[in-house]
C-alpha atoms as a PDB file:
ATOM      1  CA  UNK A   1     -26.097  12.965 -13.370  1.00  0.00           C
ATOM      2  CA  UNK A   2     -30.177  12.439 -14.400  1.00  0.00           C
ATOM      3  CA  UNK A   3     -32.811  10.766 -12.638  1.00  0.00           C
ATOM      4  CA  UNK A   4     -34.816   9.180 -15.268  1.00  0.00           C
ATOM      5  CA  UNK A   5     -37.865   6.527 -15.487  1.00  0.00           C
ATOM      6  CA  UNK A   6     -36.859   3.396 -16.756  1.00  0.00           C
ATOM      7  CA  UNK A   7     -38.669  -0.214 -16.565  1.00  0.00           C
ATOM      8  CA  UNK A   8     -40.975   0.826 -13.703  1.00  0.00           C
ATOM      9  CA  UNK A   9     -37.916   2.082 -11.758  1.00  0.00           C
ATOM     10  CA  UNK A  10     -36.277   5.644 -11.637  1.00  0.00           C
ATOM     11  CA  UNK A  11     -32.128   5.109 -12.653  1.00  0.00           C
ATOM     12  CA  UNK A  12     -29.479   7.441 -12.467  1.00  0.00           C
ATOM     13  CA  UNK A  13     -27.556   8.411 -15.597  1.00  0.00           C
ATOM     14  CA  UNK A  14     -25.040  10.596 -17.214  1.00  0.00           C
ATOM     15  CA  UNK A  15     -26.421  13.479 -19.221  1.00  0.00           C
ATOM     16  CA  UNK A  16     -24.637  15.202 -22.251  1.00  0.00           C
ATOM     17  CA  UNK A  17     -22.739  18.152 -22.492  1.00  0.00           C
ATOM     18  CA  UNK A  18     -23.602  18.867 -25.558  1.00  0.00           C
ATOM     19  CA  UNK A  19     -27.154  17.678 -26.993  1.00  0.00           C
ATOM     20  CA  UNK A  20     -28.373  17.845 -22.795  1.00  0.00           C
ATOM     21  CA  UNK A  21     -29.902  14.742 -24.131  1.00  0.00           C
ATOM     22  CA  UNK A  22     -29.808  12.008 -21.314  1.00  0.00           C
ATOM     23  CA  UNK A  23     -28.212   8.300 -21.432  1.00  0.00           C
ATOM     24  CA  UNK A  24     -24.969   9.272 -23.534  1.00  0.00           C
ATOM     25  CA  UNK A  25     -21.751  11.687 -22.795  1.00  0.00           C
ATOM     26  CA  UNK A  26     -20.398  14.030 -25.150  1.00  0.00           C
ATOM     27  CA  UNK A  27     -17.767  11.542 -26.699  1.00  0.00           C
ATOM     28  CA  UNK A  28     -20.599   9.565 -27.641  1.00  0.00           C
ATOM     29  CA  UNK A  29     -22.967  12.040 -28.758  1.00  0.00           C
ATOM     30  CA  UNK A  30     -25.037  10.619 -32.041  1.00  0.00           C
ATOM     31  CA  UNK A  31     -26.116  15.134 -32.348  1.00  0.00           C
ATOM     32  CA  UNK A  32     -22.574  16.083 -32.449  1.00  0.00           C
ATOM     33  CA  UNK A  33     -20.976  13.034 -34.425  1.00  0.00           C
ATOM     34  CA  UNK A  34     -23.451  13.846 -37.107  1.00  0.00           C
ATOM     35  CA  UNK A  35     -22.458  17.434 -36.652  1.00  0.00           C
ATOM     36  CA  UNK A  36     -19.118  16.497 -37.398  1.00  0.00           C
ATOM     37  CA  UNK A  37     -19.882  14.268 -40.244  1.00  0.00           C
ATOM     38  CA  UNK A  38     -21.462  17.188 -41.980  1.00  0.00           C
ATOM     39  CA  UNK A  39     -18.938  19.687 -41.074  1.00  0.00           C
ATOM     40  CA  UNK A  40     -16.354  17.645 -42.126  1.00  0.00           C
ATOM     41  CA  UNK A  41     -17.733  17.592 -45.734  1.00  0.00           C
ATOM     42  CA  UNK A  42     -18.800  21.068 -45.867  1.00  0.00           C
ATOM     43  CA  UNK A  43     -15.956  22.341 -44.190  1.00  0.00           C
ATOM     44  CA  UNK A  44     -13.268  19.881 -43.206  1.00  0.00           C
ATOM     45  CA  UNK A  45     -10.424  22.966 -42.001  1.00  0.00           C
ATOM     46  CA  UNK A  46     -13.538  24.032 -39.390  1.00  0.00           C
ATOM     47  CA  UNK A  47     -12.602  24.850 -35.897  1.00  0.00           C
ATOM     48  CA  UNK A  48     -15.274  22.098 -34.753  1.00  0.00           C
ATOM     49  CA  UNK A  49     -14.069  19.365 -36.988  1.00  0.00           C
ATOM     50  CA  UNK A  50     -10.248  20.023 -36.052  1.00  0.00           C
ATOM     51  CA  UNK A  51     -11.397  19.732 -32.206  1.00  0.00           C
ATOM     52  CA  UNK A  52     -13.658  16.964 -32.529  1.00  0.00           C
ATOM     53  CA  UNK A  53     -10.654  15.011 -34.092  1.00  0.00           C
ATOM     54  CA  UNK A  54      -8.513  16.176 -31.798  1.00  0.00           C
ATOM     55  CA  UNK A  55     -10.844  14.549 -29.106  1.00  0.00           C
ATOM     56  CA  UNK A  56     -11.186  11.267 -30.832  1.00  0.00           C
ATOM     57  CA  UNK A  57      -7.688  11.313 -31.372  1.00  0.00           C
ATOM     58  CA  UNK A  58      -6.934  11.570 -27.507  1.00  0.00           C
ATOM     59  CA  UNK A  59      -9.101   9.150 -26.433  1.00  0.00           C
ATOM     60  CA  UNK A  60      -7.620   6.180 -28.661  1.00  0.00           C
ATOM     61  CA  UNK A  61      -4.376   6.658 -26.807  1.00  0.00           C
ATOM     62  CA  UNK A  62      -4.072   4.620 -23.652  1.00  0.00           C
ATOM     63  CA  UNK A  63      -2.241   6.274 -20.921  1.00  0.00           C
ATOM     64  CA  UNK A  64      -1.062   4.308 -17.994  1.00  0.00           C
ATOM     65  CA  UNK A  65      -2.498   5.044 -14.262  1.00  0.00           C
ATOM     66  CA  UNK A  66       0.629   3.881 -12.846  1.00  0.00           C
ATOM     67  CA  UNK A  67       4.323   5.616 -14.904  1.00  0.00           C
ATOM     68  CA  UNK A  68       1.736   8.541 -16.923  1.00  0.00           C
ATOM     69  CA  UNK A  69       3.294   7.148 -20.229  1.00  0.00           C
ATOM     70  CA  UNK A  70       1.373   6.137 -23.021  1.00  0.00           C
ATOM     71  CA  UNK A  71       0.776   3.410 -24.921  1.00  0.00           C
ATOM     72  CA  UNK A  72      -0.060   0.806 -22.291  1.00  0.00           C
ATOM     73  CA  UNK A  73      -2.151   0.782 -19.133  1.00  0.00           C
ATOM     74  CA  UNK A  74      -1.385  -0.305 -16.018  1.00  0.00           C
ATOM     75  CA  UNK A  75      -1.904  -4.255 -16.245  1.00  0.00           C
ATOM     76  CA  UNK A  76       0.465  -4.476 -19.041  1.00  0.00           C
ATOM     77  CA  UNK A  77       2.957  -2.049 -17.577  1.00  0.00           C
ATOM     78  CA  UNK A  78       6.622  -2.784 -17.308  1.00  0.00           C
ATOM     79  CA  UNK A  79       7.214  -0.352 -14.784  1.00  0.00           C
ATOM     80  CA  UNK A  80       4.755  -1.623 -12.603  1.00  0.00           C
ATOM     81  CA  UNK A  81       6.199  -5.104 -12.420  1.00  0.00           C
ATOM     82  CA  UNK A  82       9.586  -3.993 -12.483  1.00  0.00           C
ATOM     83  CA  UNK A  83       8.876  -2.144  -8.985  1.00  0.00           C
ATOM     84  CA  UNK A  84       6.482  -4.839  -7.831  1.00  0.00           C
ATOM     85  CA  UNK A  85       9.495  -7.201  -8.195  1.00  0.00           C
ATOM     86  CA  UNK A  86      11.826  -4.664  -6.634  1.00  0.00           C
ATOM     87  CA  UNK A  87       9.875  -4.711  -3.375  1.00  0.00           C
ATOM     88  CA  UNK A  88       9.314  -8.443  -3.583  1.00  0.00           C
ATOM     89  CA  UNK A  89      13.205  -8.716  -2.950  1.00  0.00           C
ATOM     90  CA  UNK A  90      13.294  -5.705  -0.590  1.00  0.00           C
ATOM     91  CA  UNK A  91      10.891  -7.227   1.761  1.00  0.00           C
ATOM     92  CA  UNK A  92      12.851 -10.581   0.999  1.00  0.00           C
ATOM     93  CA  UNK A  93      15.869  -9.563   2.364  1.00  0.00           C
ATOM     94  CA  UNK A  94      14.907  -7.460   4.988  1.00  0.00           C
ATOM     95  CA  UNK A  95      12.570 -10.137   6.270  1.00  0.00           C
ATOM     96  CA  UNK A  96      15.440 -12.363   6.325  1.00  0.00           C
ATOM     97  CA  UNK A  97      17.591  -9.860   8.715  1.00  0.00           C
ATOM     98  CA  UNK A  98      14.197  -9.329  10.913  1.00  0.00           C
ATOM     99  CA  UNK A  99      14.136 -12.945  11.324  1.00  0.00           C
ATOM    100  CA  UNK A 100      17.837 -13.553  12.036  1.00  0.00           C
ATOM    101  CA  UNK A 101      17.322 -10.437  14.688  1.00  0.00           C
ATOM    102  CA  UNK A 102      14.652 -11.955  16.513  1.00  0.00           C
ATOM    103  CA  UNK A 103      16.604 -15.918  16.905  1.00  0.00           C
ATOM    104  CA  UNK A 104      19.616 -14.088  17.836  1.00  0.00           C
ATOM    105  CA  UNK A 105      17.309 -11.957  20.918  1.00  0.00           C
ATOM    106  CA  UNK A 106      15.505 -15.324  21.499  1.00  0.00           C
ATOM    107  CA  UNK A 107      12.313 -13.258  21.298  1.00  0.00           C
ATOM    108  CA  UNK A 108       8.781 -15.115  19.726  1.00  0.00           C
ATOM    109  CA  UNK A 109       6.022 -16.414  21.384  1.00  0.00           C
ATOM    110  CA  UNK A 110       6.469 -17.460  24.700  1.00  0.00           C
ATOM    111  CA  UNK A 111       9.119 -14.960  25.518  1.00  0.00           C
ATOM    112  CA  UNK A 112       9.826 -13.048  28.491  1.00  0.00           C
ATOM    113  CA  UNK A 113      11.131  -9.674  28.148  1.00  0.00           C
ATOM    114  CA  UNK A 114      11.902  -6.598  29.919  1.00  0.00           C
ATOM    115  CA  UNK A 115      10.393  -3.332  27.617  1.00  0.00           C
ATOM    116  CA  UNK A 116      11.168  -0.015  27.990  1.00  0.00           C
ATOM    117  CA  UNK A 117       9.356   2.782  26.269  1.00  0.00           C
ATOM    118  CA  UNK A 118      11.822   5.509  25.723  1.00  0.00           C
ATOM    119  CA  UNK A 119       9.784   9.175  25.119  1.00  0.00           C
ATOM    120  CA  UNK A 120      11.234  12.519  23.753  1.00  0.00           C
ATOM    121  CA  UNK A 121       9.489  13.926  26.421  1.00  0.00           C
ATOM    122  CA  UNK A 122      10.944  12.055  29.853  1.00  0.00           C
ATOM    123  CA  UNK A 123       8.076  10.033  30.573  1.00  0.00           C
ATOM    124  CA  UNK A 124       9.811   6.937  30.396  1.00  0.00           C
ATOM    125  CA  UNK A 125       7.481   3.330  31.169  1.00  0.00           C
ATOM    126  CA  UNK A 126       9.265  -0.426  31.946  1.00  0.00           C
ATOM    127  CA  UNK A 127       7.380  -3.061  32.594  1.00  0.00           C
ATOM    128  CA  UNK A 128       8.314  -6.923  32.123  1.00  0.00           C
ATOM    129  CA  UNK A 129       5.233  -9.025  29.341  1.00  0.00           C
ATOM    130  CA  UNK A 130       5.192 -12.051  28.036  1.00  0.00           C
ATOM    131  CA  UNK A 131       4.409 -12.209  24.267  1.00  0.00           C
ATOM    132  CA  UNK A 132       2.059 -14.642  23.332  1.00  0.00           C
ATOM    133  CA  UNK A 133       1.551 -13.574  19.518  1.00  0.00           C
ATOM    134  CA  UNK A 134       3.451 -11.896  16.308  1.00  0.00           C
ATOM    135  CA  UNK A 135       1.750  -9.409  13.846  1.00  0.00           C
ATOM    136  CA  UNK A 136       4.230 -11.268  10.741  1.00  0.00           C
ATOM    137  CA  UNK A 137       1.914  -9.913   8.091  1.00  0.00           C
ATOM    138  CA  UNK A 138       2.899  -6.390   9.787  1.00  0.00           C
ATOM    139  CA  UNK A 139       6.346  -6.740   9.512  1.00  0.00           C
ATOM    140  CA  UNK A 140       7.871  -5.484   6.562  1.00  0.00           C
ATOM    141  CA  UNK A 141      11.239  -3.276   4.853  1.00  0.00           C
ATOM    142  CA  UNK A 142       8.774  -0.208   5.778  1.00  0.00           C
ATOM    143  CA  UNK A 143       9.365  -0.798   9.423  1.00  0.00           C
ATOM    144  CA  UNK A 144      12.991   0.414   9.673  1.00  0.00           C
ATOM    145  CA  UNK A 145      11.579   4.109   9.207  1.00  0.00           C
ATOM    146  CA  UNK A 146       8.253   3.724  10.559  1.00  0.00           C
ATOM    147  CA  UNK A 147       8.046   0.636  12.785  1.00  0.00           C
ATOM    148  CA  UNK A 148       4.576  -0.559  12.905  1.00  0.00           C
ATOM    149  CA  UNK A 149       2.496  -0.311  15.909  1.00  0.00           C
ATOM    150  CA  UNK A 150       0.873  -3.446  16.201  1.00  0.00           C
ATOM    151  CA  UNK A 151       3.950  -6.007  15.878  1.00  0.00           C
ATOM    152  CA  UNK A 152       3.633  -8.258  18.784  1.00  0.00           C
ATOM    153  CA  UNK A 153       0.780  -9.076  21.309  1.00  0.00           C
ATOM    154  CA  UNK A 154       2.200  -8.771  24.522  1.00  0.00           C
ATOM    155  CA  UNK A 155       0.718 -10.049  28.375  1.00  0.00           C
ATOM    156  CA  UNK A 156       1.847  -7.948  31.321  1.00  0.00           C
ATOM    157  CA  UNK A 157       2.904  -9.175  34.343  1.00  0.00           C
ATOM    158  CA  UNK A 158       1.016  -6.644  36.517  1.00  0.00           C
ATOM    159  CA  UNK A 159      -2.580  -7.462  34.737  1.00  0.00           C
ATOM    160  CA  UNK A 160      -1.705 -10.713  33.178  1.00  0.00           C
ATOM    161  CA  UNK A 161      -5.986 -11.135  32.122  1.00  0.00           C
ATOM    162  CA  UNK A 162      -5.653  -8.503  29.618  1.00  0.00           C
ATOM    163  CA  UNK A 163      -3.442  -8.920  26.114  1.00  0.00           C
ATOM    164  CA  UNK A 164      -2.570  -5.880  24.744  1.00  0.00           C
ATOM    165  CA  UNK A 165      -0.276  -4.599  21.639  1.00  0.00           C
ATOM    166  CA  UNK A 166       3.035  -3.911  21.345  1.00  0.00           C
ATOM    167  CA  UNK A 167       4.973  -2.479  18.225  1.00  0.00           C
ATOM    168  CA  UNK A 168       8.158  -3.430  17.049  1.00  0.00           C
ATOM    169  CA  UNK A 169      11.356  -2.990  18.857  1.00  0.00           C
ATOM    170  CA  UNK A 170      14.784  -0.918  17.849  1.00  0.00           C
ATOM    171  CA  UNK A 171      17.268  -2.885  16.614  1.00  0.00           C
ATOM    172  CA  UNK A 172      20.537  -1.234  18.113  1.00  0.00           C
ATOM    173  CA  UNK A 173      22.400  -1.949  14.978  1.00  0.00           C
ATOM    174  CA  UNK A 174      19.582   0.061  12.904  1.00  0.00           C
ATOM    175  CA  UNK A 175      19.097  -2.601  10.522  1.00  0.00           C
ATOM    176  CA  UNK A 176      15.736  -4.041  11.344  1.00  0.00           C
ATOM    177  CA  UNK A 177      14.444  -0.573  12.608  1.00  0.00           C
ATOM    178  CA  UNK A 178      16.241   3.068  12.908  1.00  0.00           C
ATOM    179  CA  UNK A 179      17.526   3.149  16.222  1.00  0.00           C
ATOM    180  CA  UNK A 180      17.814   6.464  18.954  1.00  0.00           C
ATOM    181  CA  UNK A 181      19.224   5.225  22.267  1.00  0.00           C
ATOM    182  CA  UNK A 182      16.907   7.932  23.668  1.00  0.00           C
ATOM    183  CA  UNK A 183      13.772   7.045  22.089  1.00  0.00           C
ATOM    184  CA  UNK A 184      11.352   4.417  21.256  1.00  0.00           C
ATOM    185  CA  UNK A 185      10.784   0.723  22.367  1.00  0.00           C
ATOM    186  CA  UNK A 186      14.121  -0.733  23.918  1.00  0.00           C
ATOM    187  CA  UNK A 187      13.885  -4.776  25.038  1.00  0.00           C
ATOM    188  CA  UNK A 188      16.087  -7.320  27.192  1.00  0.00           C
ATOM    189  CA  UNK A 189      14.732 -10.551  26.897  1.00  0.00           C
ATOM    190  CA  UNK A 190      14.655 -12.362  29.826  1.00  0.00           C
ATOM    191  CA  UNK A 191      13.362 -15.723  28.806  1.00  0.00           C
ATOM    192  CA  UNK A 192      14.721 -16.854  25.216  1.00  0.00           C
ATOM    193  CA  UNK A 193      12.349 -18.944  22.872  1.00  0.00           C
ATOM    194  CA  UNK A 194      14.576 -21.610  20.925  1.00  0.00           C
ATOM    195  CA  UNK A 195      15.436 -21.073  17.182  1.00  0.00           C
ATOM    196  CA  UNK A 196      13.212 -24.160  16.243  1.00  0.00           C
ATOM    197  CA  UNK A 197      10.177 -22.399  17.890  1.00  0.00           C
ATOM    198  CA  UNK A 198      10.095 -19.155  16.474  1.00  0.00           C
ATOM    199  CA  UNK A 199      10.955 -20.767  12.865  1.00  0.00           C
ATOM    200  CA  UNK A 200       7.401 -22.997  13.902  1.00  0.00           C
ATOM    201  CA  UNK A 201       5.869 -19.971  14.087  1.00  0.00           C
ATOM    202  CA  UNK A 202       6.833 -17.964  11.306  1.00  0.00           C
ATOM    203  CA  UNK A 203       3.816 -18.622   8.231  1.00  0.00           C
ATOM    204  CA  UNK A 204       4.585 -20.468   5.267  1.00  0.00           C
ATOM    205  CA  UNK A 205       5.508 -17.703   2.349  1.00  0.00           C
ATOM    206  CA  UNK A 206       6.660 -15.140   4.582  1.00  0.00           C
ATOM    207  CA  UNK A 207      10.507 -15.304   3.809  1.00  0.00           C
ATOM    208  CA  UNK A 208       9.106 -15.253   0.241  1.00  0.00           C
ATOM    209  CA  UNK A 209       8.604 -10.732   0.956  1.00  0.00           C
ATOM    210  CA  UNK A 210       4.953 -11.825  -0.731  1.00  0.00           C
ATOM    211  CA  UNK A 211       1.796 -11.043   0.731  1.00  0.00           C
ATOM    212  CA  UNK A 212      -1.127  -8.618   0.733  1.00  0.00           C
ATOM    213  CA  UNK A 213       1.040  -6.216   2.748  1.00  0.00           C
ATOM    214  CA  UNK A 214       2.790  -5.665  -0.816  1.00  0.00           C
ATOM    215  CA  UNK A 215      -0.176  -5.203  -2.716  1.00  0.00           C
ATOM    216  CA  UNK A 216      -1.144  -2.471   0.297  1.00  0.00           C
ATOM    217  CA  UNK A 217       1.687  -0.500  -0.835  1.00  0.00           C
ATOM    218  CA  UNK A 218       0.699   0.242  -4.093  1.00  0.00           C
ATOM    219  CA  UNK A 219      -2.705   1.689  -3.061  1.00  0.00           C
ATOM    220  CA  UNK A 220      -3.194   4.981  -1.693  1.00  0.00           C
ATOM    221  CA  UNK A 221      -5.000   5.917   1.411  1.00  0.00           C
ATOM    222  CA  UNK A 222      -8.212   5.512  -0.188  1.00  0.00           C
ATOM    223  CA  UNK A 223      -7.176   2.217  -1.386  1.00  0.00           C
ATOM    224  CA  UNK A 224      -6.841   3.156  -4.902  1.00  0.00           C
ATOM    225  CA  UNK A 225      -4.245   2.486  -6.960  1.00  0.00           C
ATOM    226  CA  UNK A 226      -1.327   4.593  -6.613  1.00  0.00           C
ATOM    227  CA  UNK A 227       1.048   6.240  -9.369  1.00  0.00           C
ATOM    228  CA  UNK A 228       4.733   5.906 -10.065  1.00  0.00           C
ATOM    229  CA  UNK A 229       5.822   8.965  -8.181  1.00  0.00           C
ATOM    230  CA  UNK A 230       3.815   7.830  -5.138  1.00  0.00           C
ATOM    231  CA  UNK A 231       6.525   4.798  -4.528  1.00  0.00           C
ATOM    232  CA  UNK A 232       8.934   6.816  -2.712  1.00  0.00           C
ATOM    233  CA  UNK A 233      10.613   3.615  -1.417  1.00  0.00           C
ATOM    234  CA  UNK A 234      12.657   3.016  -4.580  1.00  0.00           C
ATOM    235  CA  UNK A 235      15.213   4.699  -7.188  1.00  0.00           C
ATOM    236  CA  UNK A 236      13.602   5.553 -10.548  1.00  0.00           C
ATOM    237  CA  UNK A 237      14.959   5.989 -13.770  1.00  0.00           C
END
C-alpha cells in the first residue's frame, strides 16, 4: 500500500507490481497491457504474451469460496444450499427430540431441579436452582457433541439474589446430548413445569431449525465465510 495526496487529504492505495506506478495493480496495468499489445504483434509466441494471457485467462474464471469448483461463486452455489438445507432439517429434527426431552423431564422456566456436576477429576458439586430462563437460540444438533455452556439461566437456592448460567444437561438416552454416567451435568427435576408452559415459552420459528445460529455455522472463527471442507457436520459427495 501508498500514502498519496489526494483532494486536500492523504489516501491509502494499492501500488503496482509492475510499472511501481500508484492507484492501479498489475492486472490492471495500462504500462504492461500496452506491453502486451505490442508484444503480441511483434511477437505473439513471447514468453510475456503467453503469461499475460495466461493471467487474463485465470481471472475470467470464477471460482467458488465455498466447494473450490469453478464456474460459479458462492451465492449461486448449489452446494452451498444443498448443505444449508441439510442443516435446516438437522436442527429441525433434533430440535424436535430436545423439545420432546425437556416436556417429558417437566424442565422450563419455573422449574425446580436437583443438578449435579459430574467431573473427571472427583470434584463432584449438587446443588438444587430454579431456572428462570432458556438460551433456545443456543440450542442446536451441535449440542449432542459439544453441549453449549450457556443453555439455561439458573437461581440457586443457597444465594437466590444472584442468576447465574447453566449449560445443557445429558440426556441419558444420548439423543439430545452424548451421555457418560460419570461425567458432566446430571438433573432430577423436582418441580415439573406443564407441557402448555414450556411450549409458551419456546419462540416462534424455532421448531423451524432456522435462525442466525445456522448462519453462525457457516462462518469461521473470524466470522468469515467458511469452505466446503470446513462443514464437518455432514456427508459429502
Amino acid at each position: 500500500m501508498t500514502t498519496v495526496y489526494k483532494n486536500g487529504g492523504y489516501v491509502r492505495t494499492v501500488t503496482c507490481s509492475a510499472c511501481w506506478e500508484p492507484g492501479h495493480n498489475k492486472s490492471k496495468c495500462p504500462a504492461r497491457k500496452e506491453r502486451y499489445e505490442r508484444a503480441k504483434e511483434e511477437d505473439p509466441d513471447s514468453w510475456f504474451v503467453k503469461t499475460y494471457e495466461r493471467e487474463k485467462e485465470s481471472r475470467s474464471v470464477r471460482s467458488c469460496g465455498y466447494c473450490r469448483e469453478s464456474g460459479h461463486t458462492r451465492r449461486t452455489c448449489a452446494h452451498h444450499k444443498s448443505d444449508r438445507a441439510k442443516t435446516v432439517e438437522m436442527n429441525k429434527e433434533w430440535r424436535r427430540q430436545a423439545l420432546d426431552y425437556f416436556e417429558n423431564l417437566g424442565l422450563g422456566v419455573g422449574s425446580l431441579i436437583e443438578v449435579e456436576n459430574k467431573s473427571r477429576w472427583g470434584s463432584n458439586t449438587s446443588h438444587n436452582v430454579l431456572v428462570t430462563g432458556i438460551h433456545w437460540e443456543n440450542l442446536t444438533f451441535q449440542a449432542k457433541p459439544s453441549p453449549p455452556r450457556k443453555a439455561l439461566r439458573v437461581r440457586t437456592l443457597e444465594d437466590f439474589a444472584n442468576e447465574t448460567y447453566m449449560g445443557l444437561p445429558s440426556d441419558p438416552a444420548g439423543i439430545i446430548t452424548d451421555f457418560d454416567p460419570e461425567y458432566g451435568i446430571h438433573v432430577k427435576v423436582l418441580g415439573p413445569v406443564s407441557r402448555e408452559v414450556l411450549k409458551a415459552s419456546v419462540p416462534d420459528t424455532w421448531l423451524t431449525g432456522e435462525g442466525e445460529e445456522v448462519e453462525k455455522m457457516f462462518l469461521n472463527y473470524d466470522d468469515k465465510p467458511c469452505q466446503r471442507g470446513d462443514v464437518n457436520w455432514l456427508e459429502k459427495k
